[in-house]
N, C-alpha and C. Protein backbone atom coordinates (compact mmCIF):
# COMPACT_ATOMS: atom_id res chain seq x y z
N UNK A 1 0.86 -1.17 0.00
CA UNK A 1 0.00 0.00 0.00
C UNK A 1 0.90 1.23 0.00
N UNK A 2 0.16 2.17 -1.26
CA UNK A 2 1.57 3.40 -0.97
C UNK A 2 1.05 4.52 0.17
N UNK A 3 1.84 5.18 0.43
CA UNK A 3 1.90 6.03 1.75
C UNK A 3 0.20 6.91 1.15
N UNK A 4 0.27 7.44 0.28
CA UNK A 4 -1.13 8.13 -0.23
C UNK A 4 -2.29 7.24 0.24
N UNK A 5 -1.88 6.18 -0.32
CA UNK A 5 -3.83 4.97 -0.50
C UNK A 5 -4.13 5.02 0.91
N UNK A 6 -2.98 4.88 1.94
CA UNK A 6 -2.86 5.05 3.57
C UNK A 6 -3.21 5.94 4.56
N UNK A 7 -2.80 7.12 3.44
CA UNK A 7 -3.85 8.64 3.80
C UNK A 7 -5.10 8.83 3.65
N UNK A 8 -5.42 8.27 2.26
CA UNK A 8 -6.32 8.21 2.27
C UNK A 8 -7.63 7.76 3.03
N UNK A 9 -7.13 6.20 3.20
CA UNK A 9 -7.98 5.45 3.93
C UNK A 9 -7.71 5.93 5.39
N UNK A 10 -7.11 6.27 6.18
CA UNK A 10 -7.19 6.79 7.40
C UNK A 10 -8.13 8.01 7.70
N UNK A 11 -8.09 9.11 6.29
CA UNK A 11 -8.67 10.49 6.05
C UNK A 11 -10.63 9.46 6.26
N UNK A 12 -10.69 8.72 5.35
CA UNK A 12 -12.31 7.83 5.04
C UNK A 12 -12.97 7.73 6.37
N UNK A 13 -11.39 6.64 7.20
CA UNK A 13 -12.01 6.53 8.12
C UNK A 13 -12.48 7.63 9.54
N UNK A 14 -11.83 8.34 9.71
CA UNK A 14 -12.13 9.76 10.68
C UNK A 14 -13.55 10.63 10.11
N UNK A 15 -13.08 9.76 8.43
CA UNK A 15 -14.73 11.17 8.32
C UNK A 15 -15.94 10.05 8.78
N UNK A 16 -16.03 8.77 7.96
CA UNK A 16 -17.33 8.11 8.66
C UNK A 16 -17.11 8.29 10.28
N UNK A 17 -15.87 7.65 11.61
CA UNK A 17 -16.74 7.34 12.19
C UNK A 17 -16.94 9.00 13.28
N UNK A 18 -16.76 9.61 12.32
CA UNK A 18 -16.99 11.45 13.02
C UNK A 18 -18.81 11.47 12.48
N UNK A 19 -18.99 11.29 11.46
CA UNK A 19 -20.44 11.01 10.66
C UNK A 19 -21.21 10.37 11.12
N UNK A 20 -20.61 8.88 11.54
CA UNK A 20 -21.63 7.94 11.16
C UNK A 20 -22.71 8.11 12.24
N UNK A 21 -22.72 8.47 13.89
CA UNK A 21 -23.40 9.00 14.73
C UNK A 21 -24.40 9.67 14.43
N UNK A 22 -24.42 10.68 13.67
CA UNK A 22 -25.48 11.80 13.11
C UNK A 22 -26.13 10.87 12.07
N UNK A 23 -25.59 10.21 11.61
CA UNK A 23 -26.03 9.75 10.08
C UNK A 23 -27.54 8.75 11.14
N UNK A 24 -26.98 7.85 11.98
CA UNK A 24 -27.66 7.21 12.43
C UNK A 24 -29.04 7.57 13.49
N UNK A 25 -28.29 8.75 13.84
CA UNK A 25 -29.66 9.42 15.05
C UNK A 25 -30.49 10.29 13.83
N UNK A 26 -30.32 10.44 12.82
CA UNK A 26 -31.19 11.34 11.84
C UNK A 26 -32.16 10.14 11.12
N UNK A 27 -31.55 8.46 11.15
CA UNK A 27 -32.07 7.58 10.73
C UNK A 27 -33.03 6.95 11.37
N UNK A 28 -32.74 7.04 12.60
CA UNK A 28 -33.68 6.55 13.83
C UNK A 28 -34.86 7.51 14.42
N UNK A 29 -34.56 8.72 14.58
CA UNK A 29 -35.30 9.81 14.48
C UNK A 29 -36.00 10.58 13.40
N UNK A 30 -35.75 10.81 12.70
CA UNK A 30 -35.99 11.33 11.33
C UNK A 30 -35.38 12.79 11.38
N UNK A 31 -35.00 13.54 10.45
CA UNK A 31 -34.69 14.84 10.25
C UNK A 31 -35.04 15.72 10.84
N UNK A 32 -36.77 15.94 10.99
CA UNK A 32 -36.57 16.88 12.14
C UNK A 32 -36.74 16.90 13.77
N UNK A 33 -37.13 15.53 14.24
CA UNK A 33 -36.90 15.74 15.74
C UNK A 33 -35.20 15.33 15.87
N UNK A 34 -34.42 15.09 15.34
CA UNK A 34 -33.07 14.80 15.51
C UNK A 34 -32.49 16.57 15.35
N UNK A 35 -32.81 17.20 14.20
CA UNK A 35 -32.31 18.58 14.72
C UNK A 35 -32.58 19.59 15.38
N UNK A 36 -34.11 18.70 16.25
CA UNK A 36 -34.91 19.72 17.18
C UNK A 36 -33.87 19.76 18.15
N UNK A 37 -33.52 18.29 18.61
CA UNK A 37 -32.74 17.75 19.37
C UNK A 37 -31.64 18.19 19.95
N UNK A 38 -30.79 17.97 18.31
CA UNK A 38 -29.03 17.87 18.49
C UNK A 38 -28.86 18.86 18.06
N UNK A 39 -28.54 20.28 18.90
CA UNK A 39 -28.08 22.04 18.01
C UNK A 39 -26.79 21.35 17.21
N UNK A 40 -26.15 20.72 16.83
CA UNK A 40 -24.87 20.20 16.22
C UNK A 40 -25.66 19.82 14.89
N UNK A 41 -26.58 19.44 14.69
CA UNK A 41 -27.29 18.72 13.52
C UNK A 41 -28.03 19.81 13.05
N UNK A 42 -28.86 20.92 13.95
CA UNK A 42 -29.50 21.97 13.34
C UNK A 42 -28.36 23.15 13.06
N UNK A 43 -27.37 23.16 13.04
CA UNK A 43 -26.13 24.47 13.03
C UNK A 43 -25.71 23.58 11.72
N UNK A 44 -25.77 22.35 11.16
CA UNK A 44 -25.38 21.65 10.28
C UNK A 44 -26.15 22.13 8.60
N UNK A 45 -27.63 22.16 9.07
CA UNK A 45 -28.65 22.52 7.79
C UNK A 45 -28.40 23.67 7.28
N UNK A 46 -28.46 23.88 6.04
CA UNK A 46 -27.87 25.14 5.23
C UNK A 46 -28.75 25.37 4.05
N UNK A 47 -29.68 24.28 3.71
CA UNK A 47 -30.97 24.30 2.73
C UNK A 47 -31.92 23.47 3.59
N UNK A 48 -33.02 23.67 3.42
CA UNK A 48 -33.99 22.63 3.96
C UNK A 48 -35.86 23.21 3.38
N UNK A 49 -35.82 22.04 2.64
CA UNK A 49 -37.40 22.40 1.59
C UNK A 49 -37.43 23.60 0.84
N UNK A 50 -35.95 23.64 0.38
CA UNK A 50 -36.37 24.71 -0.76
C UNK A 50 -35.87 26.46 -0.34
N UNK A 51 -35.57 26.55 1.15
CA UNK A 51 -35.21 27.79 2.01
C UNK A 51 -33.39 27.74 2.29
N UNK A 52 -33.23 28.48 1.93
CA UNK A 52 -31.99 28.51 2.14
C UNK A 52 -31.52 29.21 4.12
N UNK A 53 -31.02 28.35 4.66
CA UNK A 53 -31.35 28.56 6.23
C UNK A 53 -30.19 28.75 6.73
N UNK A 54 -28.80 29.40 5.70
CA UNK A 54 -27.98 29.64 6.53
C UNK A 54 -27.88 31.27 6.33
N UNK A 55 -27.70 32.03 7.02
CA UNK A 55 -27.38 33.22 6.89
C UNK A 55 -26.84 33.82 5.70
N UNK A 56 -24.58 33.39 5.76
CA UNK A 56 -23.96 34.08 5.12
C UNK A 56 -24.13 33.24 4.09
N UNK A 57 -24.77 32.41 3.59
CA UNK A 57 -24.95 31.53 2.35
C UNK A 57 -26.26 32.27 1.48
N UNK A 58 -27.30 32.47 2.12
CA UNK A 58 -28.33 33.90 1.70
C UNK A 58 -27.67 35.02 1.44
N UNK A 59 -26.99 35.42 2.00
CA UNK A 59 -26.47 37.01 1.70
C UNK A 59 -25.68 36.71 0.08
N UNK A 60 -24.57 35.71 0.29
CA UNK A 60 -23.78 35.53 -1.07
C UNK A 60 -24.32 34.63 -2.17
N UNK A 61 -25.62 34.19 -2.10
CA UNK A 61 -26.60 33.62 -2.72
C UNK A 61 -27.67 35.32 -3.59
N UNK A 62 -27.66 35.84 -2.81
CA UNK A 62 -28.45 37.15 -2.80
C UNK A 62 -30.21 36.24 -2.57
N UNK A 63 -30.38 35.78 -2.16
CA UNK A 63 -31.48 34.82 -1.58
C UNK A 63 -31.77 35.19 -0.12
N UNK A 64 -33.16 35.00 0.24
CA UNK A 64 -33.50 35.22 1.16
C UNK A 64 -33.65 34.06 2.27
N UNK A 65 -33.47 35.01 3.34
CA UNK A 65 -32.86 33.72 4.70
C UNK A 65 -33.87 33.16 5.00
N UNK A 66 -34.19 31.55 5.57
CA UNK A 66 -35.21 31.41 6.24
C UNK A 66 -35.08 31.00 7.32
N UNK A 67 -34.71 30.75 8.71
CA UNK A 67 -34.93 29.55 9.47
C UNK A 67 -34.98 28.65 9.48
N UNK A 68 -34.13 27.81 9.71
CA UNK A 68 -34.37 26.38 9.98
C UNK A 68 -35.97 25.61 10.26
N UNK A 69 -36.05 26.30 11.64
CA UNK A 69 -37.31 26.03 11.66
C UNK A 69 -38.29 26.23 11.23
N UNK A 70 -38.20 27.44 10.73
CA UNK A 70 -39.58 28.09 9.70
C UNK A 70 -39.50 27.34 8.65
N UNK A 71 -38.31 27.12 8.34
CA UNK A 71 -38.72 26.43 6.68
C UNK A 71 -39.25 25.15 7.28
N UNK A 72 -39.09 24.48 8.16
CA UNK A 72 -39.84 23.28 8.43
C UNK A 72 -41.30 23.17 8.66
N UNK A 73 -41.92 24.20 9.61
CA UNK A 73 -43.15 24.87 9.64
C UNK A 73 -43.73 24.58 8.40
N UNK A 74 -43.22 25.40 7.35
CA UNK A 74 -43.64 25.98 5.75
C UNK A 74 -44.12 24.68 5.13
N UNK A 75 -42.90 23.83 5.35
CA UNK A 75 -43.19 22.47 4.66
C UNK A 75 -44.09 21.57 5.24
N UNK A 76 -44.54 22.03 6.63
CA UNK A 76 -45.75 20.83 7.68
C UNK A 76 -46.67 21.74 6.93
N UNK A 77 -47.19 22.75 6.64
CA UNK A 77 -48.14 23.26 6.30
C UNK A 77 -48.71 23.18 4.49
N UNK A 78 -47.92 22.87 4.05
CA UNK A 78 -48.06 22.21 2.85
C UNK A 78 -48.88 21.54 2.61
């Protein structure tokens, strides 16, 4: 194995098992009581149903901000 493929696979592994936690409480919970939940999972969302819910990503988007939670609201009311 060359020193790279070694980086690599070490780099894979830190990102799943840094991930795989969230991946799984968003699986078991569903999307939004897991980011009602975990502020780490709701500070994570940056689009959600169509709203763009991060701040400086609206401003340099020239798009308008929504809330996390509002855009979730928007979409129960659908």
């Amino acid at each position: 194995m060359s020193e790279a493929t070694g980086q690599n696979q070490t780099s894979t592994i830190a990102i799943t098992n840094t991930m795989l936690p969230f991946i799984l409480e968003i699986c078991h919970k569903g999307l939004q009581k897991a980011i009602s939940e975990n502020r780490s999972l709701l500070r994570g969302v940056k689009i959600a149903n169509g709203h763009v819910t991060c701040n400086a990503a609206a401003k340099s988007l020239r798009q308008e901000y929504t809330p996390v939670r509002e855009a979730f609201r928007v979409a129960a009311n659908k």
